[in-house]
N, C-alpha and C. Protein backbone atom coordinates (compact mmCIF):
# COMPACT_ATOMS: atom_id res chain seq x y z
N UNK A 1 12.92 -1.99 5.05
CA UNK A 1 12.47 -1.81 3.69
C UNK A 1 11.52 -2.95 3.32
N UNK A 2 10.32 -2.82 2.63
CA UNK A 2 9.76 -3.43 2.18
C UNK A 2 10.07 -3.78 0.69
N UNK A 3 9.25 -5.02 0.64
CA UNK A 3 9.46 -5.49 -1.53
C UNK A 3 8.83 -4.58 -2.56
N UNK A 4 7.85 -3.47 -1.37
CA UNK A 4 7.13 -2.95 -2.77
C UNK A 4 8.13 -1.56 -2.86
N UNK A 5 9.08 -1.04 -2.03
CA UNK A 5 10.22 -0.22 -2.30
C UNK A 5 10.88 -0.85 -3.27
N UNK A 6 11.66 -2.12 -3.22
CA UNK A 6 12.22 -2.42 -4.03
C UNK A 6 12.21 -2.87 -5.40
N UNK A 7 10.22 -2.78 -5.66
CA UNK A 7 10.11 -2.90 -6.54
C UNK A 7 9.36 -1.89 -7.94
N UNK A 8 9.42 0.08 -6.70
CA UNK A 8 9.52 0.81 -6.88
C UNK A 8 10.58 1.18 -7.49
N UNK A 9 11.77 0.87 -6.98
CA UNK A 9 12.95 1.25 -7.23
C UNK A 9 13.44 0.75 -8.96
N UNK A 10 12.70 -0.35 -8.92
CA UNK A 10 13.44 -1.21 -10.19
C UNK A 10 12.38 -0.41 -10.90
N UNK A 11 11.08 -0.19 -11.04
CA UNK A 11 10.21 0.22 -12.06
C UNK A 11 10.78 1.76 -12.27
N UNK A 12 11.47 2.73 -11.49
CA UNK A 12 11.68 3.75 -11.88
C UNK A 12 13.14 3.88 -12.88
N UNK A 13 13.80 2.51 -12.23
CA UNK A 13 15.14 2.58 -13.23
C UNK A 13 15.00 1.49 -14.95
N UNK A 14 13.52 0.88 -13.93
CA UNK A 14 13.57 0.60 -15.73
C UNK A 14 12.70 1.93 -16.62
N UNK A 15 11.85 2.49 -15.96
CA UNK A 15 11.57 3.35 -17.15
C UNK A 15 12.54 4.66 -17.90
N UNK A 16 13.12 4.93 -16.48
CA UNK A 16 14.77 6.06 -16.85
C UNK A 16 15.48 5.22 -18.03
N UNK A 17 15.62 4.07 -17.96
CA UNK A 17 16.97 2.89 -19.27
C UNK A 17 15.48 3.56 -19.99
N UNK A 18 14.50 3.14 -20.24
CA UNK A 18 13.80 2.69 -21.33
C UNK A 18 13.59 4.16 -21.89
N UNK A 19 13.46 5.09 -21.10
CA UNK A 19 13.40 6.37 -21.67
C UNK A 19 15.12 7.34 -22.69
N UNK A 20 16.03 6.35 -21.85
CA UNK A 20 16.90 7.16 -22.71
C UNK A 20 17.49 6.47 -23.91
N UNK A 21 16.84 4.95 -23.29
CA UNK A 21 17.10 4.00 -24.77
C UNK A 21 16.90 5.00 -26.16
N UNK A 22 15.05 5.25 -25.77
CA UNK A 22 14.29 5.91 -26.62
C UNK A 22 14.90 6.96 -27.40
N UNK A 23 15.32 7.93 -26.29
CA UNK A 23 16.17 9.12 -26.81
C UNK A 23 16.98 9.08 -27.78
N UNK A 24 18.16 7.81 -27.72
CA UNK A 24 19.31 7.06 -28.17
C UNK A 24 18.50 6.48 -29.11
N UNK A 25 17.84 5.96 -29.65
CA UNK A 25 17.15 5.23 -30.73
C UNK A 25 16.62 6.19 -31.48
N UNK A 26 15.83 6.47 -30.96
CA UNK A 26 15.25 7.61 -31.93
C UNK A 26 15.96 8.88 -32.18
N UNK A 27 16.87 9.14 -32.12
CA UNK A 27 18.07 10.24 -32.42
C UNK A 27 18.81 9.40 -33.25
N UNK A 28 19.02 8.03 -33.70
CA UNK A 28 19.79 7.74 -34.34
C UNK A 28 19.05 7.36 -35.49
N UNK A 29 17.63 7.43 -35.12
CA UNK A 29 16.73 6.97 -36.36
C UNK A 29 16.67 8.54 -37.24
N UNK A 30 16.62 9.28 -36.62
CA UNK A 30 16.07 10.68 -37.25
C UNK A 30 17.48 11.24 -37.85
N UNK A 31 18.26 11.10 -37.48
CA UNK A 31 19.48 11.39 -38.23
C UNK A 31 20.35 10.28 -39.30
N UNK A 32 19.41 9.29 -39.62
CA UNK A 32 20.22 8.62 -40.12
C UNK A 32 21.64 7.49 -39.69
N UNK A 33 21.28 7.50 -38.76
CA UNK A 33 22.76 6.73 -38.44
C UNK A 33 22.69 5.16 -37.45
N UNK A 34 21.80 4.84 -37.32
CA UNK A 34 20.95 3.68 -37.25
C UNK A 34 22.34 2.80 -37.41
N UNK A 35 22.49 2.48 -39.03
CA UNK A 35 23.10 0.95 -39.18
C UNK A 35 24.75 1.82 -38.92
N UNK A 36 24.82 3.17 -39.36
CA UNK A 36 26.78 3.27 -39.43
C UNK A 36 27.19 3.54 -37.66
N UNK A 37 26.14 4.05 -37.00
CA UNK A 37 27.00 4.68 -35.51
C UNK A 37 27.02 3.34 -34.78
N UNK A 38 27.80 2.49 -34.55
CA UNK A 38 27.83 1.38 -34.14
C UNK A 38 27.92 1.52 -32.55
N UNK A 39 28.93 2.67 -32.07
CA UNK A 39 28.56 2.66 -30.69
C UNK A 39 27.37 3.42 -30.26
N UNK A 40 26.86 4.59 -30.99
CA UNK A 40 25.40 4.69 -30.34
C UNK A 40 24.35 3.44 -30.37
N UNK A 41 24.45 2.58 -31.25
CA UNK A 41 23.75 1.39 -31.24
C UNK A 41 23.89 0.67 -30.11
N UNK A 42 25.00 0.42 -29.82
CA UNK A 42 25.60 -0.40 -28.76
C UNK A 42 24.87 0.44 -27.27
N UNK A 43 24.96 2.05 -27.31
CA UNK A 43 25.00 2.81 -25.85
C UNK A 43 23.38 1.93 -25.91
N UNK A 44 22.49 2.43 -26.63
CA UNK A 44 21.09 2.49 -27.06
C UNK A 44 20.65 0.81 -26.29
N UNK A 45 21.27 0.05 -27.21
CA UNK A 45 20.75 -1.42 -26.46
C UNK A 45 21.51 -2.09 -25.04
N UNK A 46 22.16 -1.21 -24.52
CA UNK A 46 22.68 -1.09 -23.44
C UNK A 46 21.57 -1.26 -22.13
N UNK A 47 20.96 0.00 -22.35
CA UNK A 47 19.88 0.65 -21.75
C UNK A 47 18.50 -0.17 -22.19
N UNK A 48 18.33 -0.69 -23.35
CA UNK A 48 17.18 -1.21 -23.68
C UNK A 48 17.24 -2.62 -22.44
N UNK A 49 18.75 -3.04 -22.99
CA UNK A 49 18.69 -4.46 -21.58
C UNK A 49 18.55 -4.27 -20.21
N UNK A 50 19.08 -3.12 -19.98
CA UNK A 50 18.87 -2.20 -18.28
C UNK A 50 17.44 -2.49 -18.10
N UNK A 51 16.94 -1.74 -18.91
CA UNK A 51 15.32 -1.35 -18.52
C UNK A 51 14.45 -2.66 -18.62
N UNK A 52 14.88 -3.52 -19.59
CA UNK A 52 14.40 -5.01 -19.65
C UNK A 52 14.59 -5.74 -18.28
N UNK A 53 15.56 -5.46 -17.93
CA UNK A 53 15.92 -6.32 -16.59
C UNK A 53 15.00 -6.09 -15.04
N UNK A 54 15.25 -4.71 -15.27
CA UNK A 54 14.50 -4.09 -14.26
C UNK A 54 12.61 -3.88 -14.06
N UNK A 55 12.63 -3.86 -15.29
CA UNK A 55 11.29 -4.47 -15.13
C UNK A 55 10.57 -5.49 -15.06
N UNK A 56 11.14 -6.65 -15.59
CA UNK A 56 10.91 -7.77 -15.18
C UNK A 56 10.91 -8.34 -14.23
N UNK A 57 12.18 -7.78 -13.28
CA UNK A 57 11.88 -7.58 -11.75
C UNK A 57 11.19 -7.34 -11.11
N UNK A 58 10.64 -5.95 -11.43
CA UNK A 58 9.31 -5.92 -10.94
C UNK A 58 8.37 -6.48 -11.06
N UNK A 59 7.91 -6.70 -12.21
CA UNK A 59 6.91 -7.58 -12.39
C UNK A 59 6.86 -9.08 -11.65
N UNK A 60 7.95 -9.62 -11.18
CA UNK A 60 8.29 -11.01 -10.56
C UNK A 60 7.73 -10.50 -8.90
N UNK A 61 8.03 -9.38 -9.07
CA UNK A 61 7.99 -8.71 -7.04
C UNK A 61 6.75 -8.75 -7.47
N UNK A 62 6.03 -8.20 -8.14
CA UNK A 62 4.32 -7.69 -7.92
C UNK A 62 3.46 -9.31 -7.81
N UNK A 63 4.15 -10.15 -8.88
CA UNK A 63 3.40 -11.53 -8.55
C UNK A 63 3.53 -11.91 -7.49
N UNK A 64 5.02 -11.92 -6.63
CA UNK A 64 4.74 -12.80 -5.25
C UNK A 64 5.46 -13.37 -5.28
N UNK A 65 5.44 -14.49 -4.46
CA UNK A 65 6.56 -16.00 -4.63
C UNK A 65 7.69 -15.55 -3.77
N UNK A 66 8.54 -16.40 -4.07
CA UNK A 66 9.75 -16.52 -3.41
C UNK A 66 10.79 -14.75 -3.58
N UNK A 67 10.47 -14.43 -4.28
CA UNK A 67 11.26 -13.43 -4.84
C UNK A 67 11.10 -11.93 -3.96
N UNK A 68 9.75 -12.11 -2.91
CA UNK A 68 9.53 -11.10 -2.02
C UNK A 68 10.75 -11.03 -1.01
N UNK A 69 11.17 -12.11 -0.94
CA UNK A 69 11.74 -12.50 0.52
C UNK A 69 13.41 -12.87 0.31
N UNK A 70 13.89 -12.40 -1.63
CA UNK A 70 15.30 -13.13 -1.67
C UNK A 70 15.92 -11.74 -2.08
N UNK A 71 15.32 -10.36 -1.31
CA UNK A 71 16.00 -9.01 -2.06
C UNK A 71 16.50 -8.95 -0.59
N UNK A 72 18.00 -7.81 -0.91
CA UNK A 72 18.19 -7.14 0.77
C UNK A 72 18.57 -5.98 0.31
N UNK A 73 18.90 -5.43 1.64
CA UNK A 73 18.97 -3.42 1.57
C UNK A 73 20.19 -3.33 0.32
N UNK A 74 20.71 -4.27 -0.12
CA UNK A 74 21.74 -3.89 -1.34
C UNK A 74 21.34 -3.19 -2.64
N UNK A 75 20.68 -4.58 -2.70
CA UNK A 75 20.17 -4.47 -3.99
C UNK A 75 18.88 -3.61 -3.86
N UNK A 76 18.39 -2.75 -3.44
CA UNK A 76 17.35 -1.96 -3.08
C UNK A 76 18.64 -0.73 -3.19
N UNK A 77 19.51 -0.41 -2.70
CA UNK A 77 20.14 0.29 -2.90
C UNK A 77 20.75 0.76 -4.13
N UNK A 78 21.62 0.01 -4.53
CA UNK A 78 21.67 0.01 -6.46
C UNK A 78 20.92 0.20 -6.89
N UNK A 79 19.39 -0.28 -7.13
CA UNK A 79 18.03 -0.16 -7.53
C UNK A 79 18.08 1.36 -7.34
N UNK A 80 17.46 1.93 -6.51
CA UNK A 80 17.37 3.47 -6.32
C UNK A 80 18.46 4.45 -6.98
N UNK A 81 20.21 3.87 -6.65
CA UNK A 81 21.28 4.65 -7.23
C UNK A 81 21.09 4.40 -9.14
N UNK A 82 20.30 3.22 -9.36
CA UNK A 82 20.70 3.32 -11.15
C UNK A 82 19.04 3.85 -11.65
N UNK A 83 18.57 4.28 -10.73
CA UNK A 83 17.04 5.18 -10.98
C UNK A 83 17.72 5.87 -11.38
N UNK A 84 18.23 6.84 -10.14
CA UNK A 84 18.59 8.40 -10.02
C UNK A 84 19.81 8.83 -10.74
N UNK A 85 20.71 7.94 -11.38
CA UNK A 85 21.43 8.13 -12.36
C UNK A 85 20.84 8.33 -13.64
N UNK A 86 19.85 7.32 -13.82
CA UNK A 86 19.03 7.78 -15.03
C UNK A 86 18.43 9.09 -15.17
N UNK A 87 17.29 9.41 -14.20
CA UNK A 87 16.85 10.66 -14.30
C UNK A 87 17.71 12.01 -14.11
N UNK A 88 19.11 11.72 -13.71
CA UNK A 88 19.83 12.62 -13.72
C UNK A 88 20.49 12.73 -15.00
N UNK A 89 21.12 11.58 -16.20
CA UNK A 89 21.04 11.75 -17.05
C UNK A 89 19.77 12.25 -18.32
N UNK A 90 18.41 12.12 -17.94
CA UNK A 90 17.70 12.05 -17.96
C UNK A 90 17.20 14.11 -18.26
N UNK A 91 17.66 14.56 -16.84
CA UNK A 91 17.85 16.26 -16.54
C UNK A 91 18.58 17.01 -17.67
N UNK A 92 19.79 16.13 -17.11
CA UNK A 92 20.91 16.78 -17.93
C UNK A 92 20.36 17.33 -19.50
N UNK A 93 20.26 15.81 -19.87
CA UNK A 93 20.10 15.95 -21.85
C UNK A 93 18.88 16.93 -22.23
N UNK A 94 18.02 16.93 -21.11
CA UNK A 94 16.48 17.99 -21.46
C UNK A 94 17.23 19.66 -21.18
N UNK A 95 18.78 19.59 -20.29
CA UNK A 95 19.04 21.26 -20.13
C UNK A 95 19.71 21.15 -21.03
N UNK A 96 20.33 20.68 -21.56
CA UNK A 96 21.16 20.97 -22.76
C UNK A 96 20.30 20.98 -24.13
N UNK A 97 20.40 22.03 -24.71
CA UNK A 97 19.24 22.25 -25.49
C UNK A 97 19.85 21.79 -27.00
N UNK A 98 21.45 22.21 -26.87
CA UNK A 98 22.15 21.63 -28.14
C UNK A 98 22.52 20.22 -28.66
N UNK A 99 21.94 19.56 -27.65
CA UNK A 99 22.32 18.24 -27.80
C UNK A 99 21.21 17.39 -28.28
N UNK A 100 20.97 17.13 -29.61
CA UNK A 100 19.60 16.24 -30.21
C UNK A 100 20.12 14.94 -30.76
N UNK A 101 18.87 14.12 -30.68
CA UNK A 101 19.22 12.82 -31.07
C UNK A 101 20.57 12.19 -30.59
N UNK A 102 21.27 11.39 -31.61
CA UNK A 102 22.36 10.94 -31.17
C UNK A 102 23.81 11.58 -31.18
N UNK A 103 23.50 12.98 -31.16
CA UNK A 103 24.47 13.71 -31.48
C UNK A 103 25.48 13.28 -30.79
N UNK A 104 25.35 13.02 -29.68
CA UNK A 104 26.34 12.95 -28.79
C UNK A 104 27.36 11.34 -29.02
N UNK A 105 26.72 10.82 -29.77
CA UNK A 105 27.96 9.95 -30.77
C UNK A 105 28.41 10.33 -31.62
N UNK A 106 29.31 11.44 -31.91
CA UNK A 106 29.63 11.91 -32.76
C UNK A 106 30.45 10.82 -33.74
N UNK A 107 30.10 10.59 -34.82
CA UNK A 107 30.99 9.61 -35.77
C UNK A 107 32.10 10.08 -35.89
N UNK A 108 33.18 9.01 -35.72
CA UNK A 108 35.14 9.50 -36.39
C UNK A 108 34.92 9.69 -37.64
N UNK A 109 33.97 9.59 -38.44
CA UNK A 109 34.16 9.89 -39.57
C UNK A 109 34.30 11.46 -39.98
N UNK A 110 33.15 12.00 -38.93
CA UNK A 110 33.10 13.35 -39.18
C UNK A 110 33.73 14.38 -38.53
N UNK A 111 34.59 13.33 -37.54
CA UNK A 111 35.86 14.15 -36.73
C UNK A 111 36.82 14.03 -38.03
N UNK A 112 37.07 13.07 -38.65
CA UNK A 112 38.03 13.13 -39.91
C UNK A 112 37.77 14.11 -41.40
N UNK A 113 36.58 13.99 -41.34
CA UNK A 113 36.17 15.23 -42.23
C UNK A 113 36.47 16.60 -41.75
N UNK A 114 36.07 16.74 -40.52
CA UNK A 114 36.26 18.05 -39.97
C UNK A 114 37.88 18.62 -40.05
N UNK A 115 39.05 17.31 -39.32
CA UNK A 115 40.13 17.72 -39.74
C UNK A 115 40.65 18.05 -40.85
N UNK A 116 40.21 16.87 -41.71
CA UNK A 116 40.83 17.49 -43.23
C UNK A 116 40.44 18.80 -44.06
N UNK A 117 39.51 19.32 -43.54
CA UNK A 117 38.78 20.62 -44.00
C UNK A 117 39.67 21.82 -43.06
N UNK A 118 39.76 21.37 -42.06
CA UNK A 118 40.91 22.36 -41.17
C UNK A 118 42.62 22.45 -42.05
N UNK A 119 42.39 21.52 -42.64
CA UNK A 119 43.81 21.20 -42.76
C UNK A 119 43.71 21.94 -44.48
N UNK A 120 43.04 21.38 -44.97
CA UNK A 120 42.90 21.95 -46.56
C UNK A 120 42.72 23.45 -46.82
N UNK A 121 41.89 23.54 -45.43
CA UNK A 121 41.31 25.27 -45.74
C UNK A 121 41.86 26.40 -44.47
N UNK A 122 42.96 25.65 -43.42
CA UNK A 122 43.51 26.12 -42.75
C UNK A 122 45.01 26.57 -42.75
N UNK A 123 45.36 25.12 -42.63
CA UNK A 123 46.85 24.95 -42.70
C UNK A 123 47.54 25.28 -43.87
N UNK A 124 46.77 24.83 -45.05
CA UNK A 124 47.59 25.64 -45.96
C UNK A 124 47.42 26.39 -46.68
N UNK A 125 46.25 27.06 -45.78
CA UNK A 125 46.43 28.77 -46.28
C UNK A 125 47.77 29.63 -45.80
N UNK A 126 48.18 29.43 -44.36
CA UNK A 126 48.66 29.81 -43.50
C UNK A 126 50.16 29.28 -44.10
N UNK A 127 50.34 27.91 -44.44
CA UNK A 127 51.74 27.74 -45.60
C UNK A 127 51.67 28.60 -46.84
N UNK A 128 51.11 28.97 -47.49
CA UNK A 128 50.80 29.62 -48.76
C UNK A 128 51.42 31.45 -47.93
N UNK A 129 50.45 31.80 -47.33
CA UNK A 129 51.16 33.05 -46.45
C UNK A 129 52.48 33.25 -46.31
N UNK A 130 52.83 32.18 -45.41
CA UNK A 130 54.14 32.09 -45.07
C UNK A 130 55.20 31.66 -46.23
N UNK A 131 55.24 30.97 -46.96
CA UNK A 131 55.97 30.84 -48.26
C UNK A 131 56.08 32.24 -49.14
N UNK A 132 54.77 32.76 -49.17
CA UNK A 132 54.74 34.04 -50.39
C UNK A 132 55.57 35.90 -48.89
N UNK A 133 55.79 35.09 -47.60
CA UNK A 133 56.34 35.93 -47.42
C UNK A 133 58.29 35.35 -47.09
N UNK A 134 58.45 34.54 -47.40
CA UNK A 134 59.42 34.13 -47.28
C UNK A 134 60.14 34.73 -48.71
N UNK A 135 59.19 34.71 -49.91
CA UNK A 135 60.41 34.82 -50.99
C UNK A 135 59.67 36.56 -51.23
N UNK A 136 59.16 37.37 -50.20
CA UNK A 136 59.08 38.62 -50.66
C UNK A 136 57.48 39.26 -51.06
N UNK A 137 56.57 38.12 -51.20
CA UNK A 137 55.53 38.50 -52.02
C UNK A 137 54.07 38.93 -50.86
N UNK A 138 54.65 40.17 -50.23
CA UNK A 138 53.91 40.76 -49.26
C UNK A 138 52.26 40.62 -49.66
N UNK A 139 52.22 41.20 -50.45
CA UNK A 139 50.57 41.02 -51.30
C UNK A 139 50.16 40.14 -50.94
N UNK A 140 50.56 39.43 -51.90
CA UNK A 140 50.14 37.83 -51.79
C UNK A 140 49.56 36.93 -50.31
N UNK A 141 50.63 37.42 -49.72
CA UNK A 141 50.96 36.88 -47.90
C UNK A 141 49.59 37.46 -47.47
N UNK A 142 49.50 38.66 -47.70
CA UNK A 142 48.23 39.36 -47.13
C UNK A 142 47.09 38.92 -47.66
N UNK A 143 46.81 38.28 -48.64
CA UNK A 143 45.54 37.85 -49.52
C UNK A 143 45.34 36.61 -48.98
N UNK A 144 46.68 35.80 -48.38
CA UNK A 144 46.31 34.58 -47.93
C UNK A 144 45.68 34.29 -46.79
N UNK A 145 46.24 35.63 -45.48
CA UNK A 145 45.67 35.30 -44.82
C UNK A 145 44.49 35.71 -44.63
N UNK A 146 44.07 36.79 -45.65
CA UNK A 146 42.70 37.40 -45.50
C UNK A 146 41.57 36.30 -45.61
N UNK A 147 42.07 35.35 -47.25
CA UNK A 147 41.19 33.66 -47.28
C UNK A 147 40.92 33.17 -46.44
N UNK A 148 42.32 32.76 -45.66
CA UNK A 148 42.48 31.85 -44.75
C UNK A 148 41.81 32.35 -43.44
N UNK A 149 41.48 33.49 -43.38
CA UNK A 149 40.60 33.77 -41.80
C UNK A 149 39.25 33.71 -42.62
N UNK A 150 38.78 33.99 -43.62
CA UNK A 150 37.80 33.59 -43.89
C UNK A 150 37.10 32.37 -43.77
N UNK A 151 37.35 31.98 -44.51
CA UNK A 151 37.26 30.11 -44.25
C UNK A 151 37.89 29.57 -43.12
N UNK A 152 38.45 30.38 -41.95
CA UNK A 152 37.97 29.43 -40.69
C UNK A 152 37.42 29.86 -39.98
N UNK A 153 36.56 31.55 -40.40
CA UNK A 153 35.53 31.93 -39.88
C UNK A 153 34.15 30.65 -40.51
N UNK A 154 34.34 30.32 -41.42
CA UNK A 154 33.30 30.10 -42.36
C UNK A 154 33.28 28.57 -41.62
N UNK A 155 34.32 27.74 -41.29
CA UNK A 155 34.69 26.80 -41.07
C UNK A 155 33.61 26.57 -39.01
N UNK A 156 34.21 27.59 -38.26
CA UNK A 156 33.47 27.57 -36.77
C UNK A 156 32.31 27.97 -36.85
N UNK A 157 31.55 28.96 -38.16
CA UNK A 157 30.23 28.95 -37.94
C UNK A 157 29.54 27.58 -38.06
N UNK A 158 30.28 26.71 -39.14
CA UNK A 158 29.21 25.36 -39.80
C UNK A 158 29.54 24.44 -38.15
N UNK A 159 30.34 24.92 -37.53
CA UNK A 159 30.04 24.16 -36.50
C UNK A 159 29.48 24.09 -35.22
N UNK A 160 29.82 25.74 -35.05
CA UNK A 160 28.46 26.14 -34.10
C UNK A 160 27.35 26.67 -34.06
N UNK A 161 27.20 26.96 -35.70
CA UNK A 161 25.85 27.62 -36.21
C UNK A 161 26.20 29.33 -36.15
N UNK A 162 25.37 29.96 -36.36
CA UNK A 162 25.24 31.08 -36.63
C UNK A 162 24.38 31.55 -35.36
N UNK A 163 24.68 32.96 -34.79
CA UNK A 163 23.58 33.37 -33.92
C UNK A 163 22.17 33.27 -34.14
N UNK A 164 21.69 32.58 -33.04
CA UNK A 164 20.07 32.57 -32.96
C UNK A 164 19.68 31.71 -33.61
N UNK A 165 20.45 30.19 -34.26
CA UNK A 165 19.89 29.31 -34.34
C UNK A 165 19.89 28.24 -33.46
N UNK A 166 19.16 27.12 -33.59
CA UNK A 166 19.26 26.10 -32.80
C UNK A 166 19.76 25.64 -31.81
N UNK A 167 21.41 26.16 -32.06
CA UNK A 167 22.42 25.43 -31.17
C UNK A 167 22.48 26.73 -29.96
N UNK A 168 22.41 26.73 -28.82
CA UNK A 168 22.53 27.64 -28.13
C UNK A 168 23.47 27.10 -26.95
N UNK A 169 24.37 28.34 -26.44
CA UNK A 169 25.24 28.44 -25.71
C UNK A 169 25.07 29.14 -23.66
N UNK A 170 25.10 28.18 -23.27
CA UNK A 170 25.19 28.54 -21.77
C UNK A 170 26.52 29.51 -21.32
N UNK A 171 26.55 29.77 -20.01
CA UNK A 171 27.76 30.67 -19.75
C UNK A 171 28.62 29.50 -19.61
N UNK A 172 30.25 29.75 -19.97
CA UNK A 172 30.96 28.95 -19.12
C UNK A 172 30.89 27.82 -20.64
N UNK A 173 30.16 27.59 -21.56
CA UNK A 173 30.03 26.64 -22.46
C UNK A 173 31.51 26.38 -23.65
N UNK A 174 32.15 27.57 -23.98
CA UNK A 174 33.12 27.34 -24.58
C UNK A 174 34.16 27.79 -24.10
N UNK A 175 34.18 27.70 -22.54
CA UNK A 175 35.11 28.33 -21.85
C UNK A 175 37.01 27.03 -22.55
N UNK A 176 37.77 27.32 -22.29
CA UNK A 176 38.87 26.62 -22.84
C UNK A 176 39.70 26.16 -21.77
N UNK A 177 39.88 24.92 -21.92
CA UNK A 177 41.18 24.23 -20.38
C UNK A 177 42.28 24.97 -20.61
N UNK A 178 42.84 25.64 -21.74
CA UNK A 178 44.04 26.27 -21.34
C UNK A 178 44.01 27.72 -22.69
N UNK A 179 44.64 28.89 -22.08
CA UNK A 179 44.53 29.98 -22.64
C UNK A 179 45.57 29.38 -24.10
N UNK A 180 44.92 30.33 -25.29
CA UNK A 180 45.30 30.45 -26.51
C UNK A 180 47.20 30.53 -26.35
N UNK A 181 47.85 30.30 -27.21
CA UNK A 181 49.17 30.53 -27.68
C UNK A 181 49.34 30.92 -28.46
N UNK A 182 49.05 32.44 -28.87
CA UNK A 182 49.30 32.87 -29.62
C UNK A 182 51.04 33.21 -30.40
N UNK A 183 51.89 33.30 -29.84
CA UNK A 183 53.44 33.63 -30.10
C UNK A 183 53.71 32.83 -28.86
N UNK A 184 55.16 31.90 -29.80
CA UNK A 184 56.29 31.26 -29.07
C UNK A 184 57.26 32.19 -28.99
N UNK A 185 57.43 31.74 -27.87
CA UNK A 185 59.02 33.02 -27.70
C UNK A 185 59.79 31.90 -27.56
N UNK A 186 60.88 32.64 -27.77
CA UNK A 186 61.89 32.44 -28.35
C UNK A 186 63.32 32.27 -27.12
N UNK A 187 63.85 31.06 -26.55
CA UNK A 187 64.55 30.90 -25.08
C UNK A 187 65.44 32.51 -25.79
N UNK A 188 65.94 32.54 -24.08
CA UNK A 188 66.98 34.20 -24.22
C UNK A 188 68.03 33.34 -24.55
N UNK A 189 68.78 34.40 -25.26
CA UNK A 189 70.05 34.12 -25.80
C UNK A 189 71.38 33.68 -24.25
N UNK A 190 72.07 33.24 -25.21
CA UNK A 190 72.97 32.63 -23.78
C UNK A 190 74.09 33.62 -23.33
């Protein structure tokens, strides 16, 4: 291996950091979340120091000096493996079409919003049901759950959108690690 491989290697993994820095920065600029997403900030200047490093490397290889002669097949190796990790992250985020800006830091805040809206407009619809059929009030039971599938129809569209917008779905995309439970049964009697 020569120095100008290895200093191929570093210029392609610094522009992969510097490109997904970008991604990561500017997804957090366009959505607002800049000063609150603290770990997309963090992923973002992660990569900004990656790509800083690595290019400066290069630039030290292209001048000359001592630095031609103090690399070995290692570090030429890493070099190439944290390229091709980049541009493979790099692939990935351009096939995934649903994934913009910093989405992919999703804030706990809005995992906590999301629950309590499950919970306000889910759970106790589904108590309200079950109470109004406990003391008799069939109607009622039926009106609740008619709400209550409403609003968590209303509830999975705001989160995966509506057909034919933006967010689009591959095969295999909402496939589930384990089938629904719908009814507990009940152990057999002894």
């Amino acid at each position: 291996m020569t120095w100008q491989l290895v200093m191929a290697a570093n210029l392609a993994a610094a522009l992969a950091c510097g490109a997904i820095a970008y991604l990561v920065l500017s997804g957090l600029v366009s959505t607002g979340q800049l000063r609150g997403n603290h770990l997309g900030v963090a992923t973002a200047l992660i990569f900004v120091t990656a790509a800083g490093h690595h290019l400066i490397f290069s630039v030290e290889l292209l001048h000359g000096g001592q630095l031609r002669h103090g690399w070995d097949w290692h570090s030429a190796v890493w070099d190439l493996l944290t390229a091709a990790a980049g541009i493979y992250y790099l692939v990935l985020r351009r096939s995934r079409a649903r994934v913009h800006g910093a989405q992919m830091f999703e804030d706990l805040k809005v995992r906590e919003r999301q629950a309590l809206e499950i919970n306000d407009n889910i759970v106790q619809g589904l108590t309200v049901a079950k109470y109004a059929l406990t003391i008799g009030a069939e109607e009622r039971s039926r009106q609740a759950i008619d709400d209550t599938l409403a609003r968590a129809r209303a509830i999975i569209t705001d989160l995966l959108g509506e057909p034919g917008t933006a967010i689009e779905f591959g095969p295999g995309d909402l496939r589930r690690a384990a089938p629904a439970v719908v009814a507990r049964k009940e152990p057999p009697a002894p």
